[in-house]
C-alpha atoms as a PDB file:
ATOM      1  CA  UNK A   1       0.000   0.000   0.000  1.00  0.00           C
ATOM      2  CA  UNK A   2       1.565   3.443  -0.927  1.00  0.00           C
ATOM      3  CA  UNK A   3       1.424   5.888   1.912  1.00  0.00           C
ATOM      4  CA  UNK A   4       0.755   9.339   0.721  1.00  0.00           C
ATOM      5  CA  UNK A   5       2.708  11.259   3.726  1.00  0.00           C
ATOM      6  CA  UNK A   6       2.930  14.675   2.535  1.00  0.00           C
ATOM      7  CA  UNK A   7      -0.578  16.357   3.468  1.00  0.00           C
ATOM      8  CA  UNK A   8      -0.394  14.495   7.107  1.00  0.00           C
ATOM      9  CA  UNK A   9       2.694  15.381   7.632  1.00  0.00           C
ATOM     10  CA  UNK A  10       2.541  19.489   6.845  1.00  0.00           C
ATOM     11  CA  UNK A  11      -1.081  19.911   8.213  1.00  0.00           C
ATOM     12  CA  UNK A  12      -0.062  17.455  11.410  1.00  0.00           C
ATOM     13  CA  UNK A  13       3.782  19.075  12.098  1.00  0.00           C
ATOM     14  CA  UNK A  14       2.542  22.317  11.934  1.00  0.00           C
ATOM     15  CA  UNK A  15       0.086  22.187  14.820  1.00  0.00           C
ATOM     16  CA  UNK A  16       3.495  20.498  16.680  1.00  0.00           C
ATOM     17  CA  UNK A  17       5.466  23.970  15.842  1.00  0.00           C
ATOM     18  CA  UNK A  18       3.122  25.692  17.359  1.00  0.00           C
ATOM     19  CA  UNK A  19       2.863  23.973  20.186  1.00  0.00           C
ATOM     20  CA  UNK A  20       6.372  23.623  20.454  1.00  0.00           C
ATOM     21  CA  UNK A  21       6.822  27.760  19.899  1.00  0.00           C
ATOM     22  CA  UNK A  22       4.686  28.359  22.870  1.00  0.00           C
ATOM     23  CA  UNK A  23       6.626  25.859  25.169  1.00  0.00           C
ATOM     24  CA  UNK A  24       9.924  27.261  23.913  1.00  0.00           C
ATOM     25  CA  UNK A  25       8.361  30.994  24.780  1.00  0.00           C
ATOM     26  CA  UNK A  26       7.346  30.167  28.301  1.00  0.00           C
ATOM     27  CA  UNK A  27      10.778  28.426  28.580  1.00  0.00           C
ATOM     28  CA  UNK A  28      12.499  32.000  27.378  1.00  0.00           C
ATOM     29  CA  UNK A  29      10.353  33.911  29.168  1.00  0.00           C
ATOM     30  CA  UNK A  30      11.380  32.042  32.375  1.00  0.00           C
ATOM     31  CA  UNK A  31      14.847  32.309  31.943  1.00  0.00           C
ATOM     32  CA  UNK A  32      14.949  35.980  30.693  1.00  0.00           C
ATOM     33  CA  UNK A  33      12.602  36.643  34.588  1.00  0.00           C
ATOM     34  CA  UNK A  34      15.617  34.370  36.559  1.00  0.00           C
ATOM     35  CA  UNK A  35      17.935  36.601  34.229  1.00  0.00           C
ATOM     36  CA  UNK A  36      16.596  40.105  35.018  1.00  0.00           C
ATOM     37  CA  UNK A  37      15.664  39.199  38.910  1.00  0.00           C
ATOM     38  CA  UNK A  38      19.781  38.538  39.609  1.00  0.00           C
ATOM     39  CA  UNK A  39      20.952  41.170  37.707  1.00  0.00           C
ATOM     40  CA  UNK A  40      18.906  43.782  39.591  1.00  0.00           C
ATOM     41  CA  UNK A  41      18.060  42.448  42.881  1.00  0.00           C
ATOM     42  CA  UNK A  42      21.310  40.301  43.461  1.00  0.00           C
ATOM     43  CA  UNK A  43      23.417  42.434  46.354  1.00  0.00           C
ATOM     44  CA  UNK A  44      25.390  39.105  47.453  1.00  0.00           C
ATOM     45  CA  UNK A  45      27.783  36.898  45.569  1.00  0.00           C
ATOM     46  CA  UNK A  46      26.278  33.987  47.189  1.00  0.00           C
ATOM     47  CA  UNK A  47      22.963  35.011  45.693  1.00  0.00           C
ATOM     48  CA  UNK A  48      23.099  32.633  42.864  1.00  0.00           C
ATOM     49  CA  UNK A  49      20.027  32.253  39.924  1.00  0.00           C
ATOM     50  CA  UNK A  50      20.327  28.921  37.970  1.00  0.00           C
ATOM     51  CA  UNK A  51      18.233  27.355  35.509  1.00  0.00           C
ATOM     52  CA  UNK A  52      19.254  23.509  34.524  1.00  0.00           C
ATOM     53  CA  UNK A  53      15.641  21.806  33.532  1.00  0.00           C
ATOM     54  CA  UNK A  54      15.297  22.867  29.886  1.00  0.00           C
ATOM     55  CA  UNK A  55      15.979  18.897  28.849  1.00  0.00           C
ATOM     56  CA  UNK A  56      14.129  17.195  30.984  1.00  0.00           C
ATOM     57  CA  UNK A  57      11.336  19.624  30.738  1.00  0.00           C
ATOM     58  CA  UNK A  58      11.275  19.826  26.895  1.00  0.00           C
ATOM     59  CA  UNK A  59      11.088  15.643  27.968  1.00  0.00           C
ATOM     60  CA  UNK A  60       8.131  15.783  29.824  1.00  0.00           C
ATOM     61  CA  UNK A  61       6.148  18.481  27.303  1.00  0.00           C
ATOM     62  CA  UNK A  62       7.390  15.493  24.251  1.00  0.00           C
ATOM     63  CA  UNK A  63       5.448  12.849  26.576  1.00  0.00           C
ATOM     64  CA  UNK A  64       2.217  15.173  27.224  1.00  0.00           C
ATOM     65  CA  UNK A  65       2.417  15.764  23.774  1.00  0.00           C
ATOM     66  CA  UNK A  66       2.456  12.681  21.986  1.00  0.00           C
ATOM     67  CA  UNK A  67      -0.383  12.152  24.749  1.00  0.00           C
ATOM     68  CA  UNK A  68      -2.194  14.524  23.381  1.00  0.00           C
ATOM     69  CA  UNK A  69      -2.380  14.187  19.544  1.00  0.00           C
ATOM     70  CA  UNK A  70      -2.032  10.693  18.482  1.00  0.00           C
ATOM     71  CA  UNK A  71      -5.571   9.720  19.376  1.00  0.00           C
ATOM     72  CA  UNK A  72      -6.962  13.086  17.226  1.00  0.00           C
ATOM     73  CA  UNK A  73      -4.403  12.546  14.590  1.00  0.00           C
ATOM     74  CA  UNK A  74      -5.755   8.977  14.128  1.00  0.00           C
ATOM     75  CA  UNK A  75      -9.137   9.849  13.850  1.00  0.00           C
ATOM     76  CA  UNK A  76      -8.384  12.644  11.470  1.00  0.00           C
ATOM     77  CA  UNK A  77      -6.482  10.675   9.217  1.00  0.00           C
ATOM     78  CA  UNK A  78      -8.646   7.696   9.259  1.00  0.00           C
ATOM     79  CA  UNK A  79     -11.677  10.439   8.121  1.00  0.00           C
ATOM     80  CA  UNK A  80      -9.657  11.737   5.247  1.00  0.00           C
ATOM     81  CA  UNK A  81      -8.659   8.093   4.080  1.00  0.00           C
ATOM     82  CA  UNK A  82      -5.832   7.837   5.426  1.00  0.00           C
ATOM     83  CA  UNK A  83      -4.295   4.570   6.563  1.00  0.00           C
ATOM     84  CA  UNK A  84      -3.410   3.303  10.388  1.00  0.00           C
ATOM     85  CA  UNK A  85       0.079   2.598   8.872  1.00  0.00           C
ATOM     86  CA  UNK A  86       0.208   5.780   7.215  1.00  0.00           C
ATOM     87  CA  UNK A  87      -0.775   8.210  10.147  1.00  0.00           C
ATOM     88  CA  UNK A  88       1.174   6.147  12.539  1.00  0.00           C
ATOM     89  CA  UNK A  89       4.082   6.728  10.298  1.00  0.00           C
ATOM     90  CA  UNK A  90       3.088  10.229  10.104  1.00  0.00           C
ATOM     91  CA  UNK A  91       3.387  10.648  13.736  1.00  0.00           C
ATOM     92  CA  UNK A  92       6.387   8.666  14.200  1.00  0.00           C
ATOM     93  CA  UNK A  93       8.283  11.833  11.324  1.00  0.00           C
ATOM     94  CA  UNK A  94       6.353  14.705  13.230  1.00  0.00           C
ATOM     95  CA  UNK A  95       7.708  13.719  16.704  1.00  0.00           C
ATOM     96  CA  UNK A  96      11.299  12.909  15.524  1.00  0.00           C
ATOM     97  CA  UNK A  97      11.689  15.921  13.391  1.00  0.00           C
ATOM     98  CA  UNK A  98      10.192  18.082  16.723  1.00  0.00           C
ATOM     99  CA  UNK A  99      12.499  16.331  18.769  1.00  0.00           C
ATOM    100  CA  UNK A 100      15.843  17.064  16.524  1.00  0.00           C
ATOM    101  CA  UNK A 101      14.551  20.824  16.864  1.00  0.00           C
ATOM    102  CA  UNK A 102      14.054  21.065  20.006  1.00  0.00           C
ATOM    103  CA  UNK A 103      17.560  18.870  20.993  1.00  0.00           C
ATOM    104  CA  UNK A 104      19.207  21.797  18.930  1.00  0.00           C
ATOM    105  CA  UNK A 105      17.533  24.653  20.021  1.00  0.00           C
ATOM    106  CA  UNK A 106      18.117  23.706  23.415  1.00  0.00           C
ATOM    107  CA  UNK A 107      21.881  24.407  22.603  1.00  0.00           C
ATOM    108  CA  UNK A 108      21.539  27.221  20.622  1.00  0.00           C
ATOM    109  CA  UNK A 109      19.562  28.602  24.217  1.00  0.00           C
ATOM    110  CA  UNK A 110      22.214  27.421  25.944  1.00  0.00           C
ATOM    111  CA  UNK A 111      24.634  28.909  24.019  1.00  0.00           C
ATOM    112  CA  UNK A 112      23.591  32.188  24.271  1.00  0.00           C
ATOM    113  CA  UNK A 113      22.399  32.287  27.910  1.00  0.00           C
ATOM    114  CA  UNK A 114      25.808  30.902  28.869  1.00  0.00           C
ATOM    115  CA  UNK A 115      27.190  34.061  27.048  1.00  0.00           C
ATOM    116  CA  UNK A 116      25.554  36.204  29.389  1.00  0.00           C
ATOM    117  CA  UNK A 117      26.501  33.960  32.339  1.00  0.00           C
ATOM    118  CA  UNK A 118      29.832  35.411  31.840  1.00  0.00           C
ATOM    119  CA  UNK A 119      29.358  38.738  32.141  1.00  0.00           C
ATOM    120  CA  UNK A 120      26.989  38.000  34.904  1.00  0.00           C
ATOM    121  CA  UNK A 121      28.479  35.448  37.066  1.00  0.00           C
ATOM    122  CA  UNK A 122      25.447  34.762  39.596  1.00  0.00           C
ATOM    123  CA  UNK A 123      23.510  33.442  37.023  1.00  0.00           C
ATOM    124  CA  UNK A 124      23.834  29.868  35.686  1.00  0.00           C
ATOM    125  CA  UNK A 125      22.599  27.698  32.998  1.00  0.00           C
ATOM    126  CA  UNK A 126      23.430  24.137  32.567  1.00  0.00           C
ATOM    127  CA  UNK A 127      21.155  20.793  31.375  1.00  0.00           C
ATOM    128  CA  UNK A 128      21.126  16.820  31.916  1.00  0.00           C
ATOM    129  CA  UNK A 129      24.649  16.645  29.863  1.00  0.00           C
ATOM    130  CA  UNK A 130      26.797  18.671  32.468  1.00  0.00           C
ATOM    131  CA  UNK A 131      24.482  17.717  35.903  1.00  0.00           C
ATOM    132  CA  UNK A 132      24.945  13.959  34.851  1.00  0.00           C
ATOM    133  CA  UNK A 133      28.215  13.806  32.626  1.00  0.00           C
ATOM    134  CA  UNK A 134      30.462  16.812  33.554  1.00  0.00           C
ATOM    135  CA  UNK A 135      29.225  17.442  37.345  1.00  0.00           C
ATOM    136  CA  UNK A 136      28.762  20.954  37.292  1.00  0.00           C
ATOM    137  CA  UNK A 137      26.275  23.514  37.008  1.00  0.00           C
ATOM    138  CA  UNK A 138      28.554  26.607  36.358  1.00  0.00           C
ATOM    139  CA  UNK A 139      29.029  28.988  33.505  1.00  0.00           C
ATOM    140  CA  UNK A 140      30.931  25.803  31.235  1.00  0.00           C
ATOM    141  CA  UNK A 141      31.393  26.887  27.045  1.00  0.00           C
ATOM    142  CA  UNK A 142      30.878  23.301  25.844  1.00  0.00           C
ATOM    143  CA  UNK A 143      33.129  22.037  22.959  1.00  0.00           C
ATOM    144  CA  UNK A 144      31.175  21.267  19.831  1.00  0.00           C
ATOM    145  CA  UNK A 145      31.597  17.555  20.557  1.00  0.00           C
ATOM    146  CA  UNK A 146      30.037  18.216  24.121  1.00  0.00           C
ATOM    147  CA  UNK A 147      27.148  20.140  22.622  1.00  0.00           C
ATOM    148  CA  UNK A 148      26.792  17.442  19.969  1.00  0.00           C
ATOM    149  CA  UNK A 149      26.459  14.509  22.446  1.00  0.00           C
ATOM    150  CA  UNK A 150      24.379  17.083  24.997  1.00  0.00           C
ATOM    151  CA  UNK A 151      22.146  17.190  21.709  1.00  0.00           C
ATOM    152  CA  UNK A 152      22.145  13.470  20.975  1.00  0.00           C
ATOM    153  CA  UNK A 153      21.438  12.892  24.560  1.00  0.00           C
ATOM    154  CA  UNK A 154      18.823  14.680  24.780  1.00  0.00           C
ATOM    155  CA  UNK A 155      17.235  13.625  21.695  1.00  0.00           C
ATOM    156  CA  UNK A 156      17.213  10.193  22.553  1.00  0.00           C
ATOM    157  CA  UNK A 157      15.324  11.080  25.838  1.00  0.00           C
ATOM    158  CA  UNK A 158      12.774  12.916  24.122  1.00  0.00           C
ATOM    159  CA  UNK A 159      12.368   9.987  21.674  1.00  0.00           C
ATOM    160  CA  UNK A 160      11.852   7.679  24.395  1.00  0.00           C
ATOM    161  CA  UNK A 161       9.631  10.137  26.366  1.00  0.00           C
ATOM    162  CA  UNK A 162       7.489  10.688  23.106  1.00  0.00           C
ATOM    163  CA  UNK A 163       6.855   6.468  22.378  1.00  0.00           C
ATOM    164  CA  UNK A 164       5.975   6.166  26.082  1.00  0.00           C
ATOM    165  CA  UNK A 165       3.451   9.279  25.888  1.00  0.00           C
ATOM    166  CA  UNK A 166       1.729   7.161  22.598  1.00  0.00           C
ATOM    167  CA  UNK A 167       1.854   3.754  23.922  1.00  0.00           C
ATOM    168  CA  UNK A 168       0.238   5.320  27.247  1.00  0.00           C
ATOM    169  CA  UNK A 169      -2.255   7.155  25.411  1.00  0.00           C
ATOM    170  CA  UNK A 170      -3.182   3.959  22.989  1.00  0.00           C
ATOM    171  CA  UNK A 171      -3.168   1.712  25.533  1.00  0.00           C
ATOM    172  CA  UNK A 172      -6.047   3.557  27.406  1.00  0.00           C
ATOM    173  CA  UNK A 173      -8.156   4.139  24.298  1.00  0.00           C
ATOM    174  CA  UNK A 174      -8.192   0.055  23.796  1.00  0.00           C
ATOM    175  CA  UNK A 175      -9.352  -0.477  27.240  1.00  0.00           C
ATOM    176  CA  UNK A 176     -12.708  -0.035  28.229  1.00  0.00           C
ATOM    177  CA  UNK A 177     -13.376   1.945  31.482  1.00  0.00           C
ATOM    178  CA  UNK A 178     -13.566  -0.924  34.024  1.00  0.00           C
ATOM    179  CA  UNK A 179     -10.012  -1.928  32.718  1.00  0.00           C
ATOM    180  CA  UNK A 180      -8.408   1.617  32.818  1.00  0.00           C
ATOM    181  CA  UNK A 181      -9.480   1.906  36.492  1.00  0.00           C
ATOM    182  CA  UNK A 182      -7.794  -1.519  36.891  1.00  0.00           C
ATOM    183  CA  UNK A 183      -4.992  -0.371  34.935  1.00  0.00           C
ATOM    184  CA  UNK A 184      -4.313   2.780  36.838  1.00  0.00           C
ATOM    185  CA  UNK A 185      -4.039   0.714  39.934  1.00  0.00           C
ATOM    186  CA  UNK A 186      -2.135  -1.700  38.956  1.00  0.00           C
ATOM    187  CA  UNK A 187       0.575   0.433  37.572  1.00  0.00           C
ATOM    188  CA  UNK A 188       0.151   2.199  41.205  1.00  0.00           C
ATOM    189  CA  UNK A 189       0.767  -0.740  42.975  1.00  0.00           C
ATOM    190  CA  UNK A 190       3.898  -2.285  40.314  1.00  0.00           C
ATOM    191  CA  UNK A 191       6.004   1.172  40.659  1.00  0.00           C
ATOM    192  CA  UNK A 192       5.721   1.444  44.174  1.00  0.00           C
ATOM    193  CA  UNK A 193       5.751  -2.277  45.182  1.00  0.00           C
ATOM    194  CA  UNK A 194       8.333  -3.960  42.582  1.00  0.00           C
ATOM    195  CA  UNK A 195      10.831  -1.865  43.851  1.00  0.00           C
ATOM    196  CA  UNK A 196      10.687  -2.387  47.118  1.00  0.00           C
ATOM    197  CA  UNK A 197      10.318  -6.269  46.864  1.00  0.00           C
ATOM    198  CA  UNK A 198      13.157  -6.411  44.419  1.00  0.00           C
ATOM    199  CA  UNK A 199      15.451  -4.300  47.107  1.00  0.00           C
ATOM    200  CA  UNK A 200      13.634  -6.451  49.566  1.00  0.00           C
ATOM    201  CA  UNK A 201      15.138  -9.235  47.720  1.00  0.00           C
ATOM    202  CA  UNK A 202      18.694  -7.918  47.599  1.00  0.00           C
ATOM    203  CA  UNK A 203      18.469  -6.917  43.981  1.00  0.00           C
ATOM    204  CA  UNK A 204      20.748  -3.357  43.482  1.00  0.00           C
ATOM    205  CA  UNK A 205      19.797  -0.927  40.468  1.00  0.00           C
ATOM    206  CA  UNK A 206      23.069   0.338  41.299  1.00  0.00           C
ATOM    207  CA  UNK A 207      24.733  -1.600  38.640  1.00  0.00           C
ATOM    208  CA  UNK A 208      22.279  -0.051  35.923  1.00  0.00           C
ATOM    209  CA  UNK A 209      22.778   3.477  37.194  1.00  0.00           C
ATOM    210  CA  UNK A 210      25.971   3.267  37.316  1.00  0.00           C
ATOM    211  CA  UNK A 211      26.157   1.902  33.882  1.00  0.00           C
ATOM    212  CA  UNK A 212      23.975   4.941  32.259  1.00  0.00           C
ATOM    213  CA  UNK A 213      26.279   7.589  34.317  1.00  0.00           C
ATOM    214  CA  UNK A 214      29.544   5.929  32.964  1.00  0.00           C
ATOM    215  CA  UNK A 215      28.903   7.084  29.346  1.00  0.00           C
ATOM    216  CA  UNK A 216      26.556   9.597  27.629  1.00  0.00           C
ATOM    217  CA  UNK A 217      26.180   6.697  24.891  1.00  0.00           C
ATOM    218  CA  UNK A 218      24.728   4.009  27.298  1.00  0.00           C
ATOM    219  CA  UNK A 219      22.225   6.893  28.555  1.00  0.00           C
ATOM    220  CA  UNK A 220      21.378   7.195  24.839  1.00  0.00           C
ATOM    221  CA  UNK A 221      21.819   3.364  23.907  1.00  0.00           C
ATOM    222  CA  UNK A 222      18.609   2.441  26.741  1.00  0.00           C
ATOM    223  CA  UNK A 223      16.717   5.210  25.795  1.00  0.00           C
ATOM    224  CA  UNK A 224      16.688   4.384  21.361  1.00  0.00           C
ATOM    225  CA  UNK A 225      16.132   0.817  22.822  1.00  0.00           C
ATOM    226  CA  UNK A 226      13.121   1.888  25.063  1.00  0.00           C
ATOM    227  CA  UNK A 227      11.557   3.967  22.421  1.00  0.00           C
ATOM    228  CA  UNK A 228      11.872   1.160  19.514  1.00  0.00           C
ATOM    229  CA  UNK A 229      10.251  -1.137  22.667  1.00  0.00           C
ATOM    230  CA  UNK A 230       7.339   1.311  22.925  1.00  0.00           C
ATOM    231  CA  UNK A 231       6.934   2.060  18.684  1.00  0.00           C
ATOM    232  CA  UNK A 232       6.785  -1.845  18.568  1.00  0.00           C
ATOM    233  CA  UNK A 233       3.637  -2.040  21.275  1.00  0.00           C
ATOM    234  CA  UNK A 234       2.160   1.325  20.501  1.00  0.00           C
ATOM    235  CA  UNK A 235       1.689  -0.357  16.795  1.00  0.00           C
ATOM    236  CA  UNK A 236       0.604  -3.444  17.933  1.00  0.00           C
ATOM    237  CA  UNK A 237      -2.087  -1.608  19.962  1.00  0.00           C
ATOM    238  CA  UNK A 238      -3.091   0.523  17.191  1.00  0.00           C
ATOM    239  CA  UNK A 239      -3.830  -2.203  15.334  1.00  0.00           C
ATOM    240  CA  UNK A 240      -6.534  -3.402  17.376  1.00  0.00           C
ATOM    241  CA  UNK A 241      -7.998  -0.182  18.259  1.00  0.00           C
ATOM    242  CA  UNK A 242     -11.398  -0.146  17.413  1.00  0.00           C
ATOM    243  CA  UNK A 243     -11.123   3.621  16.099  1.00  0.00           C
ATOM    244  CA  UNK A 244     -14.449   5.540  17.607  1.00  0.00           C
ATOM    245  CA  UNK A 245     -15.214   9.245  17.779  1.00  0.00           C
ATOM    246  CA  UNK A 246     -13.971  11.553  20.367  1.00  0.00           C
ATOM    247  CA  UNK A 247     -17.285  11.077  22.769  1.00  0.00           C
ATOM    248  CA  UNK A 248     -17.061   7.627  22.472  1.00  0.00           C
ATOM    249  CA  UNK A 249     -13.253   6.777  22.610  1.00  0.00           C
END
């Protein structure tokens, strides 16, 4: 079956843009009120304005995201005669392409911003890259190699973050409603309770953790493997969706 792409993808990736242009705003606008508050209100050296959650927060707006639009963009598609293959594919472009602009304008930000953390030294910006891999949250210049893998990095977290938000968000529009209630407790009671048995047990996550903080490549290596997990389900569950209207799904 040929997938005609093109008309999802422009009229689809635009509504991400613009979501994605308001998110970067309020981002800005945060940083530029951190910015102006130390400049004129900072009297002590020790007074110190930082800002170091641009990755994981760009993460977390990839996850509400993908949340958000896959079950409209399915239904949409599906109405114009468009395939399930087609739009899923469609929505597998939009939210890669989003997430390789928003990896790289999170260093362009940080480019600039750490410019004006030198001539103001009681403000810093760092992200996950120098908290995790470097150790510091100070005024660093990165190397183009360290803002490439910062970049990488990141975009493999918002990848994963993104396949997560859709195989969430598919999962719960195949259930019906007694089995979301059950499925809402159960993944309650598995985060908080496999944990503790497995600790209980004498099983350490130290090992893992120490494996992703050893190298910026095994950070990125689980998180391409977790998203290609979560692509592989999400599709699976697509597949069996019985595709309804909004007041119905």
């Amino acid at each position: 079956m040929k997938m005609n792409l093109k008309p999802a993808f422009r009229y689809q990736f635009a509504e991400f843009i613009k979501s994605a242009a308001i998110f970067y705003a309020a981002m800005i606008a945060i940083i530029i009120f951190v910015l102006i508050h130390v400049i004129n209100f900072s009297t002590d050296e020790k007074d110190v304005g930082s800002f170091s959650g641009l990755g994981i927060t760009s993460a977390i707006f990839m996850f509400v995201l993908s949340v958000a639009v896959i079950r409209s963009q399915i239904r949409l598609s599906l109405q114009f005669g468009v395939s399930r293959r087609t739009a899923f594919v469609n929505h597998l472009l939009c939210c890669g392409l989003l997430s390789v602009i928003l990896a790289a304008a999170g260093e362009i930000l940080q480019i600039v911003t750490v410019a004006l953390e030198i001539n103001h030294s009681n403000f810093m910006f760092s992200d996950m890259y120098q908290l995790i891999y470097m150790k510091t949250n100070n005024a660093t210049i990165l190397t183009l190699p360290q803002h490439l893998n910062s970049a990488l990095m990141n975009l493999c977290i918002y990848l994963g973050f993104t396949m997560f938000g859709t195989f969430f968000s598919l999962l719960f529009w195949l259930l019906s409603r007694t089995w979301k209630i059950i499925a809402v407790i159960l993944m309650v009671v598995l985060t908080n309770l496999v944990p503790f048995q497995l600790n209980h047990a004498g099983i350490s996550f130290m090992p893992f953790i120490n494996w992703l903080n050893s190298s910026p490549y095994c950070l990125m290596l689980f998180f391409v493997l977790f998203a290609a997990v979560f692509t592989v389900i999400s599709w699976l569950l697509l597949r069996r969706t019985n595709v309804k209207g909004p007041t119905a799904g």
